[in-house]
Protein backbone atom coordinates (compact mmCIF):
# COMPACT_ATOMS: atom_id res chain seq x y z
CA UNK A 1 -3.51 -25.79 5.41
CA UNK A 2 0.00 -27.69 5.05
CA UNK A 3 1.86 -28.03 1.69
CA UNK A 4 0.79 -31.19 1.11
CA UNK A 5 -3.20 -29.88 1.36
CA UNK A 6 -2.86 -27.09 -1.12
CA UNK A 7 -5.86 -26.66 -3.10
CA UNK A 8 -4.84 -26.79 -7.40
CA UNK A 9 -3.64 -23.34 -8.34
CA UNK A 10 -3.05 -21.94 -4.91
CA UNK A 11 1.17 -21.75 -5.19
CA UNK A 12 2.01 -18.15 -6.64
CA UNK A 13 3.04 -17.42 -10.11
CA UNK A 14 4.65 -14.70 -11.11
CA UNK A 15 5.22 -13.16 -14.58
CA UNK A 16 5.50 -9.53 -16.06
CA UNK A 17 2.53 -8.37 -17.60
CA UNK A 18 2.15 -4.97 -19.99
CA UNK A 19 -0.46 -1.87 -18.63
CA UNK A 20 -0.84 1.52 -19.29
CA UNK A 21 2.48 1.85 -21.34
CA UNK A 22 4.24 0.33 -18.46
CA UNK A 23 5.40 -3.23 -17.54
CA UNK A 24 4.06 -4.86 -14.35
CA UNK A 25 5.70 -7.66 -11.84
CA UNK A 26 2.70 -9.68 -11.16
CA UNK A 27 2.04 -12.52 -8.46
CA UNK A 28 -1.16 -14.17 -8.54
CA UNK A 29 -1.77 -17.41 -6.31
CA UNK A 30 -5.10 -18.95 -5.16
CA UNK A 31 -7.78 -20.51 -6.97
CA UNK A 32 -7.91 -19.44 -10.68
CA UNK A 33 -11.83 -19.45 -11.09
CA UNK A 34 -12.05 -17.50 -7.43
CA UNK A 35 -13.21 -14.11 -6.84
CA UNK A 36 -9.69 -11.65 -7.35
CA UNK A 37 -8.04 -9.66 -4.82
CA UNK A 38 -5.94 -7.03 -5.91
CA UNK A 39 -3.59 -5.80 -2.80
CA UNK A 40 -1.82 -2.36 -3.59
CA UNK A 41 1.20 -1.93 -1.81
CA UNK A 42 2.39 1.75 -0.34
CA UNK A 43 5.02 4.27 -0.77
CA UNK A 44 8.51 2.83 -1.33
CA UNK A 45 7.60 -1.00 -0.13
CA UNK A 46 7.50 -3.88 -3.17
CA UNK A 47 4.92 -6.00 -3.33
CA UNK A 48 7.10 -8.46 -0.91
CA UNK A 49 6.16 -6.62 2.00
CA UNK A 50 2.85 -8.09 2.29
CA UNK A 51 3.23 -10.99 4.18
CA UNK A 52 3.05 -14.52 2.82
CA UNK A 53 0.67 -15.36 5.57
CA UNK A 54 -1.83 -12.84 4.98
CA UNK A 55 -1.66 -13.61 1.32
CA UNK A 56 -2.79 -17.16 2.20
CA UNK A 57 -5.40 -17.00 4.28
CA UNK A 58 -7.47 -15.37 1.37
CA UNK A 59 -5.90 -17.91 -0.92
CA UNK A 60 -6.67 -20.62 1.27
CA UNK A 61 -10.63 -19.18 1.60
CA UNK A 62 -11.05 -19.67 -2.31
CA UNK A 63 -9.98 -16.09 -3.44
CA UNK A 64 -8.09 -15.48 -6.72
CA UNK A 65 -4.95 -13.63 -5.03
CA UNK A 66 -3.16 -11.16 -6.87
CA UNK A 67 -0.28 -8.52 -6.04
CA UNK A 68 2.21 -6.25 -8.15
CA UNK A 69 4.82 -3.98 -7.82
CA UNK A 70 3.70 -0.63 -8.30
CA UNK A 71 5.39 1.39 -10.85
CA UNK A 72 8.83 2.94 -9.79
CA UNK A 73 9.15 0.43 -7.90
CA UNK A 74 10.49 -3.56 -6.77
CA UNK A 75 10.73 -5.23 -10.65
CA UNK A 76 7.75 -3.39 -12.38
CA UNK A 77 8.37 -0.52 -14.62
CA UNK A 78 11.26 2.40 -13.53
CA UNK A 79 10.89 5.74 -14.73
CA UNK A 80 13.69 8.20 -15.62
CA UNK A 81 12.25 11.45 -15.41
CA UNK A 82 14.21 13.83 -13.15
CA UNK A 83 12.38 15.83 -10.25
CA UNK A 84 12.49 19.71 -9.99
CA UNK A 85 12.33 22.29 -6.97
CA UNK A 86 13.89 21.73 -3.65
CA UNK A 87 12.15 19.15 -1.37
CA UNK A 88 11.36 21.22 1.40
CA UNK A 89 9.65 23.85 -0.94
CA UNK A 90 7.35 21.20 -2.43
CA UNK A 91 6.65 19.81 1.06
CA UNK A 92 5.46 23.48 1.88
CA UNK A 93 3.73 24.01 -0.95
CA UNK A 94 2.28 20.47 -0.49
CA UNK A 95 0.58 21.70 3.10
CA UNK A 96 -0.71 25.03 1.67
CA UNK A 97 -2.70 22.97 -0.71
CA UNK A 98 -0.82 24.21 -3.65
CA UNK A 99 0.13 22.65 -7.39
CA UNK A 100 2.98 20.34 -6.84
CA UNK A 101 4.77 19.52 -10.35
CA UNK A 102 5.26 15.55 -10.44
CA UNK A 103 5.68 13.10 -13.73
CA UNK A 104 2.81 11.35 -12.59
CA UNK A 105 0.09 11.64 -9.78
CA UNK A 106 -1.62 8.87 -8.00
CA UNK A 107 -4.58 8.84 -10.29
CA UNK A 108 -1.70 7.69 -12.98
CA UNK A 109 -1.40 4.69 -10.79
CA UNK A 110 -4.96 4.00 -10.20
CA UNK A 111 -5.30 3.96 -13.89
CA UNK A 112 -2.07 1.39 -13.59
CA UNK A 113 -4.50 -0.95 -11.43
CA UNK A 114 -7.54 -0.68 -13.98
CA UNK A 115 -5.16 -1.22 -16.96
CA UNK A 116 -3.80 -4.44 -14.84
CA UNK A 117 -7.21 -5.68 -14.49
CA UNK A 118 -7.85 -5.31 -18.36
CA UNK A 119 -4.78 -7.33 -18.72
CA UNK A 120 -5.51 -9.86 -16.35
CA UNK A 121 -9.36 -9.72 -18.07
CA UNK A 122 -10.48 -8.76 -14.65
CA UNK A 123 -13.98 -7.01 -14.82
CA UNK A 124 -14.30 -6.27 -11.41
CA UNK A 125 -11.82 -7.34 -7.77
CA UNK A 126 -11.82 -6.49 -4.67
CA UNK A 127 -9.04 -4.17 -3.64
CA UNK A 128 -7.13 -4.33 -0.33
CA UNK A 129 -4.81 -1.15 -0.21
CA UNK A 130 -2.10 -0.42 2.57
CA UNK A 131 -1.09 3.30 3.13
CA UNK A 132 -0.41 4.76 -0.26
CA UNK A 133 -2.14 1.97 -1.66
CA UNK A 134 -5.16 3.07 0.05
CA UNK A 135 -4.60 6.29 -1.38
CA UNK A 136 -4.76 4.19 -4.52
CA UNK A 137 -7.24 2.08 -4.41
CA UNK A 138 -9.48 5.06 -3.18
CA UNK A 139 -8.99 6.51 -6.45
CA UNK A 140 -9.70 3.35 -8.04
CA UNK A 141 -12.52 2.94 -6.28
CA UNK A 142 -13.86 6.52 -7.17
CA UNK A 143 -12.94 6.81 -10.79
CA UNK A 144 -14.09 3.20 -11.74
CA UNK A 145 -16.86 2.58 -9.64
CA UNK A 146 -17.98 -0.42 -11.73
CA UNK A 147 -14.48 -2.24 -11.23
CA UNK A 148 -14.30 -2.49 -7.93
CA UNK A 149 -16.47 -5.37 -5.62
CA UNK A 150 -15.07 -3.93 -1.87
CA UNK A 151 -12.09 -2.22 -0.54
CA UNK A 152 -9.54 -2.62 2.48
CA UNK A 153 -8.03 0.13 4.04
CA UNK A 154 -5.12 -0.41 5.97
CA UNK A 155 -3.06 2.46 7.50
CA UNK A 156 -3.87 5.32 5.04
CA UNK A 157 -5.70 8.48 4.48
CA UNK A 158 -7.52 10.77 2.14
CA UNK A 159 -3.78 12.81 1.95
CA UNK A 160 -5.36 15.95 2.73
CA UNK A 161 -2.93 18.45 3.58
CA UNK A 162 -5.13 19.27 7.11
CA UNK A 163 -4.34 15.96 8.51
CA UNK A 164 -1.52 16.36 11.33
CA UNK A 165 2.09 15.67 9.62
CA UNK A 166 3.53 12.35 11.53
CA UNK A 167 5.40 12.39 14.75
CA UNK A 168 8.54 14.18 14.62
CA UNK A 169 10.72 11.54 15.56
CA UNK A 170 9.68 10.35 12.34
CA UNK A 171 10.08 13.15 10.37
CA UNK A 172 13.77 12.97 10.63
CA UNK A 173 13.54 9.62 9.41
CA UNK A 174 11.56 10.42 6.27
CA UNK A 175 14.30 12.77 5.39
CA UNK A 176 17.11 9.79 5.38
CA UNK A 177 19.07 10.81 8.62
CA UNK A 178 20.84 8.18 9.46
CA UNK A 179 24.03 5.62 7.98
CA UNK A 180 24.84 7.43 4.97
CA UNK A 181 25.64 5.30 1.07
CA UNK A 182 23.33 3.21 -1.10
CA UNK A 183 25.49 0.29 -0.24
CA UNK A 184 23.07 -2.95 1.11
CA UNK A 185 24.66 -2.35 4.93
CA UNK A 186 23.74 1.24 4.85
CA UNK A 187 20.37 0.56 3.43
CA UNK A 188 19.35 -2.20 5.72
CA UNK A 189 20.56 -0.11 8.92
CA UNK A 190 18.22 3.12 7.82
CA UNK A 191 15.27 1.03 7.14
CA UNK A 192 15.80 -0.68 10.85
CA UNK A 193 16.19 2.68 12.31
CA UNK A 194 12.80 3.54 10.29
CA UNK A 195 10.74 0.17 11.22
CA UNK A 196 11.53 0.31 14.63
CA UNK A 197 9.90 3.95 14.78
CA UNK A 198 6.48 2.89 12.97
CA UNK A 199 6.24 -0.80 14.47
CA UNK A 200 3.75 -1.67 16.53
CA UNK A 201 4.39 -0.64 20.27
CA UNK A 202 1.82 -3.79 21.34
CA UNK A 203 3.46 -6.31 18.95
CA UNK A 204 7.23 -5.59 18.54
CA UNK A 205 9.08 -6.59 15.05
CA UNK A 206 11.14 -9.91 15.18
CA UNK A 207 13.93 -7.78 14.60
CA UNK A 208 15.96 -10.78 12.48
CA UNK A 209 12.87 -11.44 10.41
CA UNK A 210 13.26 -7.64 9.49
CA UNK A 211 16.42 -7.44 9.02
CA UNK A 212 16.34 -10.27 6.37
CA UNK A 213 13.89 -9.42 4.76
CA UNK A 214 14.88 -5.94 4.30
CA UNK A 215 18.19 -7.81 2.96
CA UNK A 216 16.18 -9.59 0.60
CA UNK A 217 14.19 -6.73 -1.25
CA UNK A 218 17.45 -4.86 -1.57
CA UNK A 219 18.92 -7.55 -3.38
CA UNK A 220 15.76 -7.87 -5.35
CA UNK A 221 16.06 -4.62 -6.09
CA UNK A 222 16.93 -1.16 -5.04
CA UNK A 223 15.93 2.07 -6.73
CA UNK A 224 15.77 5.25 -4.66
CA UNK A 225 14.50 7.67 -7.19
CA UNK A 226 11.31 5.59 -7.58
CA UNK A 227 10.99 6.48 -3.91
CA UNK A 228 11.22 10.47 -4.79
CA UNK A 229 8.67 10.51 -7.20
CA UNK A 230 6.61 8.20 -6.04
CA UNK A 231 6.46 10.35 -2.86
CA UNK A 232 6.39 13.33 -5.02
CA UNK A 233 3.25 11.67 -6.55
CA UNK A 234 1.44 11.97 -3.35
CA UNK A 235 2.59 15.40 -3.08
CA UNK A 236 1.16 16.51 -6.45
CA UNK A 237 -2.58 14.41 -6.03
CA UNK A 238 -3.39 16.81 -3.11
CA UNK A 239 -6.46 15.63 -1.19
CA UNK A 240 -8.69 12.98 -2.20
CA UNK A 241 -11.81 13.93 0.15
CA UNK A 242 -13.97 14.81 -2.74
CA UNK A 243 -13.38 11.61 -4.29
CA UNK A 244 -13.46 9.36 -1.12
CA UNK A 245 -16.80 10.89 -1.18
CA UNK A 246 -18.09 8.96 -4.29
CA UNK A 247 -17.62 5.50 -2.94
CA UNK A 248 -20.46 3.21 -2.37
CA UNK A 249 -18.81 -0.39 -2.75
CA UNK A 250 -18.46 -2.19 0.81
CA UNK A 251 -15.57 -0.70 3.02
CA UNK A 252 -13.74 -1.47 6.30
CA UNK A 253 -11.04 0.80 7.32
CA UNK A 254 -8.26 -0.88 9.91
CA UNK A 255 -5.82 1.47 12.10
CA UNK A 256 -3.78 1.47 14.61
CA UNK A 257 -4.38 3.81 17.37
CA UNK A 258 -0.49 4.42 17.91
CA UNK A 259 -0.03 4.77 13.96
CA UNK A 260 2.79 7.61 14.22
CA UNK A 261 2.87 8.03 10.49
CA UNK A 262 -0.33 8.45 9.25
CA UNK A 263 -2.55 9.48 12.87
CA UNK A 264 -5.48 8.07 13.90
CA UNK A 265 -7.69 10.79 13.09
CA UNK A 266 -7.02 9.81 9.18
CA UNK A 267 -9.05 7.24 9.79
CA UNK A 268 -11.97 8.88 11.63
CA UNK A 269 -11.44 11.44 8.36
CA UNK A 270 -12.28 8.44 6.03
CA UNK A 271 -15.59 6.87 8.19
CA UNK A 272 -16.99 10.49 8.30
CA UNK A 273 -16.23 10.84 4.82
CA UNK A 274 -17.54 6.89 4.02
CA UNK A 275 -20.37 6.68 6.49
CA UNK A 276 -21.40 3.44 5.42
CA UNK A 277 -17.78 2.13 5.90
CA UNK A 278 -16.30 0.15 8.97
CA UNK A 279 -13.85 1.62 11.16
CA UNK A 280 -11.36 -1.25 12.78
CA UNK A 281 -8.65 1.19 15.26
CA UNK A 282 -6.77 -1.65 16.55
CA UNK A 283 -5.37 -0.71 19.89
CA UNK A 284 -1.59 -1.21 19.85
CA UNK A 285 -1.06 -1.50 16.07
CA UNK A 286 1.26 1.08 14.73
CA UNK A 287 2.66 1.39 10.73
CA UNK A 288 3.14 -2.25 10.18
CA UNK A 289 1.45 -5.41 9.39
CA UNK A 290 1.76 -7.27 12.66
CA UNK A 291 1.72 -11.37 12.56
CA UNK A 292 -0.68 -11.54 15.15
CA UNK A 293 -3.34 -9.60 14.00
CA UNK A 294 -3.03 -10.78 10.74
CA UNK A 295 -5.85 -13.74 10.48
CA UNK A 296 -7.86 -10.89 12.14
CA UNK A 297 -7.61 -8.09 9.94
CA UNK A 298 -8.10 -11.22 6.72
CA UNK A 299 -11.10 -12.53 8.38
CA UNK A 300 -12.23 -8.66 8.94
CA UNK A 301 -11.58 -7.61 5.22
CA UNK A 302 -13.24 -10.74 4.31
CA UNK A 303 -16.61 -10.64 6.14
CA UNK A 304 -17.05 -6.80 4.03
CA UNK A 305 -16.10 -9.14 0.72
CA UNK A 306 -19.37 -11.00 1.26
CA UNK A 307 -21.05 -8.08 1.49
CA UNK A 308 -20.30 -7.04 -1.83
């Protein structure tokens, strides 16, 4: 569909809207009266990372479109509180299956999606979650069984402590090695380093694309201590297997089989934990959203929609 074919309601809006004591950036495109799709973003990525064309083909299918920056994060809500104990510690303590002190957990930021769907007067949506937003959405999906239609997992786990820790190369990328500062070049030349670790070794990043659009969330907006506790959050939640159990609602799963950041068996985790879910391991697809696959993986997440 070309600009000029654009069905009424389908360009995005975006406004802030108040949830759970916090205050939400919001985009919702699509048709109004359509059936609402909610898609949670991950750990340290603003609701800009999911790509404009993925966004449209549900908009373009009749869907009521909707995406937010979670809290801590992009222009939604920034927190203040300061993080204790040494980051290595907590990481340990983290794989021994051990309390992890955090302000908030993930299950504070599923409640942040049912609190936006009270404010939006949402009863019910479908949820499409990447990585930590399947972590979310999960939760969601467990905890208020009754507001959510299907789910979408893309790239994520239950965040059991069990499941292998990512490649190593990777590791040292998690940890910020790399060009030092908080200045935009420094950014944008650690998060290249990073994306060109988790990309997809079939479908290699337009590295220009990236780079600009790495530009352009950094200008939009920067805040590195939402990354620490958000990723502290995931610490602190522990594993979510007992709660992935609950879920009934229509599931697909998609992974990539060269996914060095959260591994493939994650996702094997999740169908034997789901067995009436869908596993999708895309062959070639690491950490990333590819454009090619992407009218696949909308047409994939739709088809378990209409099974809800």
């Amino acid at each position: 569909m070309n600009q000029t074919q654009q069905t009424p309601g389908r360009a995005p809006v975006t406004r802030r809207v108040a949830a759970n004591g916090l205050s939400f950036c919001v985009e919702t495109r699509g048709d109004p009266e359509g059936d609402p799709v909610i898609f949670v973003m991950g750990l340290a990525a603003q609701m800009t990372l999911w790509p404009e064309a993925f966004l449209d083909a549900y908009a373009d299918a009749g869907y009521r479109v909707i995406r937010f920056d979670n809290r801590d994060i992009g222009l939604s809500s920034h927190l203040t509180y300061r993080l204790t104990g040494h980051p290595v510690a907590v990481m340990a303590r983290h794989r021994l299956g051990l309390r992890v002190a955090s302000p908030y957990t993930l299950h504070d930021m599923a409640a942040d999606v049912r609190e936006l769907m009270d404010a939006l007067a949402l009863s019910s949506a479908h949820l499409v979650g990447a990585s930590m937003g399947g972590m979310i959405s999960q939760l969601v999906a467990a905890t208020y069984p009754d507001r959510v239609r299907s789910l979408t997992l893309i790239m994520t786990s239950t965040n059991s402590p069990k499941l292998p820790l990512p490649q190593p190369r990777l590791i040292w990328k998690l940890a910020g090695v790399g060009a030092r500062g908080h200045h935009e070049q420094a950014v944008v030349a650690r998060s290249m380093a990073f994306w060109k670790v988790i990309q997809s070794p079939a479908y290699p990043i337009n590295e220009t694309d990236v780079r600009d659009r790495i530009a352009r969330d950094f200008q939009r907006s920067y805040h590195p201590a939402g990354i620490l506790r958000q990723t502290r959050a995931i610490m602190a939640t522990g594993s979510l297997s007992s709660m992935t159990r609950r879920i009934r609602v229509p599931t697909v799963i998609i992974h990539g089989d060269a996914d060095p950041l959260v591994r493939p068996v994650a996702a094997k985790q999740l169908k034997h934990l789901m067995p009436h879910a869908r596993l999708e391991m895309i062959e070639g697809m690491g950490h990333d959203l590819p454009a090619p696959l992407l009218d696949d993986f909308a047409a994939i997440s739709q088809q378990t929609m209409a099974e809800a």
